[in-house]
Protein backbone atom coordinates (compact mmCIF):
# COMPACT_ATOMS: atom_id res chain seq x y z
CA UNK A 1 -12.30 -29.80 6.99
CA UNK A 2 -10.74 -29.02 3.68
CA UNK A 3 -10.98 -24.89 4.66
CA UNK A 4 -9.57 -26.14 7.83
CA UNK A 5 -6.31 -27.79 5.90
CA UNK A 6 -5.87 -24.54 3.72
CA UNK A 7 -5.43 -22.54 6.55
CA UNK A 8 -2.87 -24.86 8.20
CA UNK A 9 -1.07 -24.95 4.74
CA UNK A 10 -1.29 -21.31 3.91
CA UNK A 11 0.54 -20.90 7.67
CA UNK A 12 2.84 -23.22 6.87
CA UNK A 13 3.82 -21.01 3.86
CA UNK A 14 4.02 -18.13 5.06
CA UNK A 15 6.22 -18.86 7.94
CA UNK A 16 8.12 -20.63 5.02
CA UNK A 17 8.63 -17.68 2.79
CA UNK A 18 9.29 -15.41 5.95
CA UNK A 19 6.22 -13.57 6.42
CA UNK A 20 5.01 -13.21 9.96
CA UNK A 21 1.91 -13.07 11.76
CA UNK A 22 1.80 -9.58 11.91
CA UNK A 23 1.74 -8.85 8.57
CA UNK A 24 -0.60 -11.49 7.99
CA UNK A 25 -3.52 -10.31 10.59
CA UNK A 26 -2.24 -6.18 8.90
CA UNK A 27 -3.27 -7.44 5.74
CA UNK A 28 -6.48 -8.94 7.18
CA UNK A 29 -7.18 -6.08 8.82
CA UNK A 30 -7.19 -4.15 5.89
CA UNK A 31 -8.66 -6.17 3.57
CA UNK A 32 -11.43 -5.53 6.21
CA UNK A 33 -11.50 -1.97 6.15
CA UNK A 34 -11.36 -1.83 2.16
CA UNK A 35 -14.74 -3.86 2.37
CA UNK A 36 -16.62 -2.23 4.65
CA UNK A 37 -15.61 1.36 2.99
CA UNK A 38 -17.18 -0.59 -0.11
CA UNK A 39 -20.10 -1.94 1.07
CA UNK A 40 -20.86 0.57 3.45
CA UNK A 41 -19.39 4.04 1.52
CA UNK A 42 -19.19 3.45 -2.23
CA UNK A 43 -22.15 1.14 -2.97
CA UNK A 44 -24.92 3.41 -1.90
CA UNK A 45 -22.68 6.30 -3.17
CA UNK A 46 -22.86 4.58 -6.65
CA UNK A 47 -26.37 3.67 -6.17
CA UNK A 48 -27.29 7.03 -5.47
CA UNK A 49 -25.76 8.79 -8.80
CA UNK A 50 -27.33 6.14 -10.70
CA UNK A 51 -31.14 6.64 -9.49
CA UNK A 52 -29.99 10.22 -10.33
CA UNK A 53 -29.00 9.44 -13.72
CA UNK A 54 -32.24 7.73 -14.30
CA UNK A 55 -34.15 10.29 -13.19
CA UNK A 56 -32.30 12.87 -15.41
CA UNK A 57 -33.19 10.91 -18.48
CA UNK A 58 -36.24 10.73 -17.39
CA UNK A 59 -36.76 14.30 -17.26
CA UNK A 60 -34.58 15.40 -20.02
């Protein structure tokens, strides 16, 4: 209920302050994108220099 109320008031505000819904649901949208090229892209990416890392001390 109380997620349900800061929706309706974070609406309310941003037809307030002149923002409209399609820069709203843009936004959205790419808040999206930036999180699934993170979870997706740069995690295992990250993952994968560290395991290399370890196994170059390792070796070294």
């Amino acid at each position: 209920m109380l997620s349900l109320l800061l929706v309706i008031f974070l609406l309310w505000l941003f037809f307030k302050l002149g923002i409209g819904l399609i820069k709203i649901f843009g936004f959205l949208i790419m808040v999206g994108l930036i999180f699934i090229f993170c979870a997706y892209l740069l995690i295992p990416f990250l993952a994968i220099i560290g395991i290399g890392s370890l196994i170059w001390a390792l070796v070294r």
